[in-house]
N, C-alpha and C. Protein backbone atom coordinates (compact mmCIF):
# COMPACT_ATOMS: atom_id res chain seq x y z
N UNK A 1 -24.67 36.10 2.42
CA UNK A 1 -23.94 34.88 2.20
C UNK A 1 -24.86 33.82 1.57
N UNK A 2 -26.20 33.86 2.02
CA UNK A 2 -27.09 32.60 1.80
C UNK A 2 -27.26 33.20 -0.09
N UNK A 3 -27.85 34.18 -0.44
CA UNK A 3 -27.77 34.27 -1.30
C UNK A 3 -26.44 34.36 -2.93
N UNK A 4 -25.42 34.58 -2.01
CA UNK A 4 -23.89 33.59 -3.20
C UNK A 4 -24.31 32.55 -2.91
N UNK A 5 -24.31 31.72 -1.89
CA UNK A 5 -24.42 29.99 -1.53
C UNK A 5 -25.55 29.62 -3.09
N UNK A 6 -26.65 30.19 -2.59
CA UNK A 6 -27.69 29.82 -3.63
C UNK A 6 -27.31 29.78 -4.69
N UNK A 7 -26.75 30.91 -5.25
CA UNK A 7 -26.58 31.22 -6.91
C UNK A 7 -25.34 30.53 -7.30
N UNK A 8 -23.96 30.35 -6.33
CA UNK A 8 -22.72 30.13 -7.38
C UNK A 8 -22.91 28.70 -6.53
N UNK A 9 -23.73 27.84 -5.30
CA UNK A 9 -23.19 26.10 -5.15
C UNK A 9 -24.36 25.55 -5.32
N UNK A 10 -25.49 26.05 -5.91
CA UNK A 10 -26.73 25.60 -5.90
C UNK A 10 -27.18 23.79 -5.05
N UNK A 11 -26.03 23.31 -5.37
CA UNK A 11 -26.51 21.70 -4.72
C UNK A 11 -25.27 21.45 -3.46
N UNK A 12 -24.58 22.51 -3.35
CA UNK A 12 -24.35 23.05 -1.82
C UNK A 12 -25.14 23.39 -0.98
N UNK A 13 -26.10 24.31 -1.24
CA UNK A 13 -26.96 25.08 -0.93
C UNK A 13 -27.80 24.29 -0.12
N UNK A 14 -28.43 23.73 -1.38
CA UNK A 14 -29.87 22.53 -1.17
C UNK A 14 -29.21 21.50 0.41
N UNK A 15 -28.10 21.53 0.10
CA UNK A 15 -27.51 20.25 1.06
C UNK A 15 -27.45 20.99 2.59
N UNK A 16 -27.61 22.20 2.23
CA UNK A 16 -27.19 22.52 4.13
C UNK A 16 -28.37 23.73 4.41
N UNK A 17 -29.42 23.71 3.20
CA UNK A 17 -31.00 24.37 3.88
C UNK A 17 -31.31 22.64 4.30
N UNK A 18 -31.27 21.16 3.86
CA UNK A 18 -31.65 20.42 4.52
C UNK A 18 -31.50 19.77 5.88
N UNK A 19 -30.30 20.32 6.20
CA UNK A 19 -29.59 20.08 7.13
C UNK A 19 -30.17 21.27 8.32
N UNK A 20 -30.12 22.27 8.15
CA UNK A 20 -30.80 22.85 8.39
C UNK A 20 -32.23 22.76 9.11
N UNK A 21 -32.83 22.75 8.02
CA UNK A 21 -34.62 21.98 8.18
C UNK A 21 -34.40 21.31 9.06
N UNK A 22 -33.76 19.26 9.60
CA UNK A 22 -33.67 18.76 10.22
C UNK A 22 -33.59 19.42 11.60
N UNK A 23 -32.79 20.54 11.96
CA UNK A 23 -31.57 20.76 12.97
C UNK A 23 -32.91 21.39 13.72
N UNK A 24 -33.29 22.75 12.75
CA UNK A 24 -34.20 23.80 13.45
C UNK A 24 -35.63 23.09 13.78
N UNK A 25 -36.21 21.69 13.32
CA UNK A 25 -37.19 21.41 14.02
C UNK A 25 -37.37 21.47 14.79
N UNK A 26 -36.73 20.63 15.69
CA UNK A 26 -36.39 20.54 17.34
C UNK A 26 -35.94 21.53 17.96
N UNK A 27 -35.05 22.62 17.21
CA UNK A 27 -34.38 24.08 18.13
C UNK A 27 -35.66 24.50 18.57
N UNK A 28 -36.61 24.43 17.51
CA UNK A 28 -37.66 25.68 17.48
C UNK A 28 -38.85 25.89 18.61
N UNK A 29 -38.44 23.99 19.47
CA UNK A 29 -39.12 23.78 20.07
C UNK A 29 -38.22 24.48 21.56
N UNK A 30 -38.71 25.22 21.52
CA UNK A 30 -37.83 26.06 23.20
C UNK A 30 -39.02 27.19 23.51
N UNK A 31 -38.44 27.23 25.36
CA UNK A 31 -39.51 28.13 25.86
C UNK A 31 -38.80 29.51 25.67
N UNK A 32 -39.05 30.56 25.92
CA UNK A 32 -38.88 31.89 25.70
C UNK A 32 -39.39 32.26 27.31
N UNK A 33 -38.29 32.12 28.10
CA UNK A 33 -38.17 32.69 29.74
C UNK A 33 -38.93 33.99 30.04
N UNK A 34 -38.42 35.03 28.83
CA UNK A 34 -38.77 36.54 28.92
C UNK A 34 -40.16 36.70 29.04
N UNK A 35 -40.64 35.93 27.72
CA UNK A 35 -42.33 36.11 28.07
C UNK A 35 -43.33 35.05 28.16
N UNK A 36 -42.53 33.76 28.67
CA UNK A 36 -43.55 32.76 29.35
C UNK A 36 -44.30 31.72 28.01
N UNK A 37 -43.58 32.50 26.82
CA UNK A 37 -44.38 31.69 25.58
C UNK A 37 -43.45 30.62 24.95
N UNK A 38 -44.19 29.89 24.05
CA UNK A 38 -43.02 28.63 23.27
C UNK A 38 -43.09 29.44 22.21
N UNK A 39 -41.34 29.62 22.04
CA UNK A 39 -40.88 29.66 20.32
C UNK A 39 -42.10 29.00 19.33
N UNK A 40 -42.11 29.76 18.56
CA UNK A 40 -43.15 29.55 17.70
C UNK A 40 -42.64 28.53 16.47
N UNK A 41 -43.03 27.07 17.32
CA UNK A 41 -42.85 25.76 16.44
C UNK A 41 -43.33 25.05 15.07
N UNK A 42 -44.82 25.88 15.23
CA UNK A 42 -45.59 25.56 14.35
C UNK A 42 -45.05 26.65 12.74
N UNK A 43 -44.02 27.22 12.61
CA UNK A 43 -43.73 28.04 11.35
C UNK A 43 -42.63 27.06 10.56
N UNK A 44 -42.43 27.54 9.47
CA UNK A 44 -41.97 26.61 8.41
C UNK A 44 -40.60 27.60 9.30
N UNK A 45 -39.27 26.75 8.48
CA UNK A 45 -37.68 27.23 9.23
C UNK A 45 -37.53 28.74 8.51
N UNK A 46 -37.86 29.18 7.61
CA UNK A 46 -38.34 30.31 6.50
C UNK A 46 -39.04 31.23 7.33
N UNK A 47 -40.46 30.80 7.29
CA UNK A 47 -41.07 31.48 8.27
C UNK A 47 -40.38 32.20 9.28
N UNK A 48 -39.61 31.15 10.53
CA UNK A 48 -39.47 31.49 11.53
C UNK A 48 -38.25 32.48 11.69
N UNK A 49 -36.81 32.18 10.18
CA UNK A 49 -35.78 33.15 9.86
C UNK A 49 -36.55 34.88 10.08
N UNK A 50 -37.70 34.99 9.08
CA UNK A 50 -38.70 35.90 8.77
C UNK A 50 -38.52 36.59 9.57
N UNK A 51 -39.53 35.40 10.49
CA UNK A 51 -39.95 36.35 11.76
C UNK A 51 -39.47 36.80 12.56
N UNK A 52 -38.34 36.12 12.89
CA UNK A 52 -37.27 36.36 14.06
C UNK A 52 -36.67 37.79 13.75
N UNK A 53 -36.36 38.48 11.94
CA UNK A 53 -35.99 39.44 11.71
C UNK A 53 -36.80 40.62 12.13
N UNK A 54 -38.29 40.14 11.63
CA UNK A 54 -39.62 41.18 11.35
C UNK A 54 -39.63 41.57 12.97
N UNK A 55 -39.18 40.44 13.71
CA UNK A 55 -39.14 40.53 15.62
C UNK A 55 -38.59 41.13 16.39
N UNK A 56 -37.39 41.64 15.42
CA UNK A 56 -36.17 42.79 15.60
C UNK A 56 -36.25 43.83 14.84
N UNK A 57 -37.30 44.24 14.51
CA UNK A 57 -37.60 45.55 13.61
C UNK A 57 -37.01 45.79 12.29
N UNK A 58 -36.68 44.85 11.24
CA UNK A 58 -36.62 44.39 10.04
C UNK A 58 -36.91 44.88 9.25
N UNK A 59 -37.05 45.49 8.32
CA UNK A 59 -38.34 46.15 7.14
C UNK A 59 -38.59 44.63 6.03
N UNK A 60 -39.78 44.66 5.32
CA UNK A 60 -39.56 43.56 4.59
C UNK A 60 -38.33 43.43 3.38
N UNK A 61 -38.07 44.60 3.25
CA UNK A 61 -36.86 45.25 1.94
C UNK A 61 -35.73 45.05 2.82
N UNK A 62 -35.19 45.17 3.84
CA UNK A 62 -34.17 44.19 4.62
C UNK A 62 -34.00 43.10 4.78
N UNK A 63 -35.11 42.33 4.75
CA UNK A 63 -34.84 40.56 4.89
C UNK A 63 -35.22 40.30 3.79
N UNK A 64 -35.78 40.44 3.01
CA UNK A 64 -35.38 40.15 1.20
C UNK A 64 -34.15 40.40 0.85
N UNK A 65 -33.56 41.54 1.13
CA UNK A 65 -32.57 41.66 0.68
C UNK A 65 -31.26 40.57 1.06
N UNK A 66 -31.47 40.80 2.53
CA UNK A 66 -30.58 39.37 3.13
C UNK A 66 -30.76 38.31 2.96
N UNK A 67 -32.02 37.37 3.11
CA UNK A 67 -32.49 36.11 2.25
C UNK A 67 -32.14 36.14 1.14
N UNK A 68 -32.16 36.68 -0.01
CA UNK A 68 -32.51 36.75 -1.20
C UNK A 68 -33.66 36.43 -1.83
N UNK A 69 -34.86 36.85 -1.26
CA UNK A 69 -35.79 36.31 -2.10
C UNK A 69 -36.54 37.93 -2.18
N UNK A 70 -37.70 37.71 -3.00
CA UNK A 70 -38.54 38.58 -3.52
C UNK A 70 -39.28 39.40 -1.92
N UNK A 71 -39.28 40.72 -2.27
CA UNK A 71 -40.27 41.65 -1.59
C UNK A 71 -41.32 40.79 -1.20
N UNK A 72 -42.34 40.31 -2.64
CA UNK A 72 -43.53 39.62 -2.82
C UNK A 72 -43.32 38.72 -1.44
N UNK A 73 -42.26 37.50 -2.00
CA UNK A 73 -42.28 36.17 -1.18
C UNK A 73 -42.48 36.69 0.62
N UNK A 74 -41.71 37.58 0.83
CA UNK A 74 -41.22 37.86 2.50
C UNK A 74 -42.75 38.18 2.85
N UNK A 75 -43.57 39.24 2.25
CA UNK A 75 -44.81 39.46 2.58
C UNK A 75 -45.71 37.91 2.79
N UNK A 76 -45.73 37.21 1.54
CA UNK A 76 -46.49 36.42 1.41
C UNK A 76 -46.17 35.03 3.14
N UNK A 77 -44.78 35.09 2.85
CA UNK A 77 -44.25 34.42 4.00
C UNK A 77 -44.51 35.31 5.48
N UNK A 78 -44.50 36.43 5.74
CA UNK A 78 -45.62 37.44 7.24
C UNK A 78 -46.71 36.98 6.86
N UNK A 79 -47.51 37.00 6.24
CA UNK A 79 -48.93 36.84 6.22
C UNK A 79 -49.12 35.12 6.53
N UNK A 80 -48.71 34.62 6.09
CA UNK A 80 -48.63 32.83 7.22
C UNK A 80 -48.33 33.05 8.21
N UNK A 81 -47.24 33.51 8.32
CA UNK A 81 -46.64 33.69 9.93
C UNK A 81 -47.42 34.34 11.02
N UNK A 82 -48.04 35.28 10.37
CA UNK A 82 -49.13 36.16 11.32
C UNK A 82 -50.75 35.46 11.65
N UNK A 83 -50.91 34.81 10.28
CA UNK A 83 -52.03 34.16 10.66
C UNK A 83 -52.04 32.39 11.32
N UNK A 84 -51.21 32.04 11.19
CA UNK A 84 -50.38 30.89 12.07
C UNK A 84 -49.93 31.63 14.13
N UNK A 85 -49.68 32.34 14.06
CA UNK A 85 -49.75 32.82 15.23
C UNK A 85 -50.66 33.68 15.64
N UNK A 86 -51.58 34.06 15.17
CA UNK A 86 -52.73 34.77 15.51
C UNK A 86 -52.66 36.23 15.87
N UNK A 87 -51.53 36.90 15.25
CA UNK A 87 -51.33 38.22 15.49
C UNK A 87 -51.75 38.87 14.35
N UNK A 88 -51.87 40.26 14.64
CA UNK A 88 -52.43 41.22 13.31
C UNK A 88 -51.06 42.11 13.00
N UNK A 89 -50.51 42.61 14.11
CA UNK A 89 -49.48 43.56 14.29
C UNK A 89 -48.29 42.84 13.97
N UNK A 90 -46.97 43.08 13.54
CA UNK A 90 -45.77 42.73 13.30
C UNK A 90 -45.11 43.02 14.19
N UNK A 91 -45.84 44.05 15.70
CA UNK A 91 -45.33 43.86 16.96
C UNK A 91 -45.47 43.26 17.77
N UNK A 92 -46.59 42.55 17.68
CA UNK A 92 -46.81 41.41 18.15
C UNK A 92 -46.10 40.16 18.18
N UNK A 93 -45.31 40.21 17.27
CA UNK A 93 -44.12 39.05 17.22
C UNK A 93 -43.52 38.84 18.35
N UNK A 94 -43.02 39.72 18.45
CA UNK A 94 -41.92 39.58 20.06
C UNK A 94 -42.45 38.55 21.08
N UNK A 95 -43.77 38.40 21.39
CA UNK A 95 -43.99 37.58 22.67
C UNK A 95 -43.95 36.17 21.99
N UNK A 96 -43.72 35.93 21.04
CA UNK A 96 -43.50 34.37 20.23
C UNK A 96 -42.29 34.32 20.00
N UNK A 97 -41.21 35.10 19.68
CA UNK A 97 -39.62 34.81 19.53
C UNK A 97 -38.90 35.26 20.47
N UNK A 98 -38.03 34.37 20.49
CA UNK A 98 -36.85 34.80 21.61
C UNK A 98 -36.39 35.67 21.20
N UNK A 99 -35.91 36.79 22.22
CA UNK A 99 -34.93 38.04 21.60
C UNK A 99 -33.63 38.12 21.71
């Protein structure tokens, strides 16, 4: 869906990733009961879409595909995310996102 939004309302789009941005600052700030950790606040709202997928066993060619953005970008966007949370593993995610 996000990717029609993008391509056929482009300044639809823009208007409710900002809305967005605003909303998920503050969501992002929540504890995670299961494993005692805080949602991982410090990731861009991108990032944290990412990760939340990569957190549910995702391939990067699955959430590109659903985002719409590039193979490239999704990698480039794990590799912040991983080094922003200090993990090496992409299983390691789980104890930073809620499931």
């Amino acid at each position: 869906m996000e990717a029609t939004l993008k391509k056929d309302y482009p300044e639809e789009f823009k208007r409710i990733i900002n809305i967005t941005y605003s909303f998920s600052d503050g969501w992002r700030k929540v504890h995670n009961p299961d494993t005692g950790h805080d949602v991982a606040d410090n990731l861009t709202t991108t990032e944290f879409a990412i990760a939340m997928l990569a957190a549910r066993g995702w391939t990067y060619q699955e959430i590109s595909t659903h985002i719409g953005i590039s193979l490239n970008t999704v990698k480039a966007h794990m590799k912040s995310v991983m080094s922003k949370l200090g993990v090496e593993q992409k299983s390691e995610l789980k104890k930073y996102m809620l499931k």
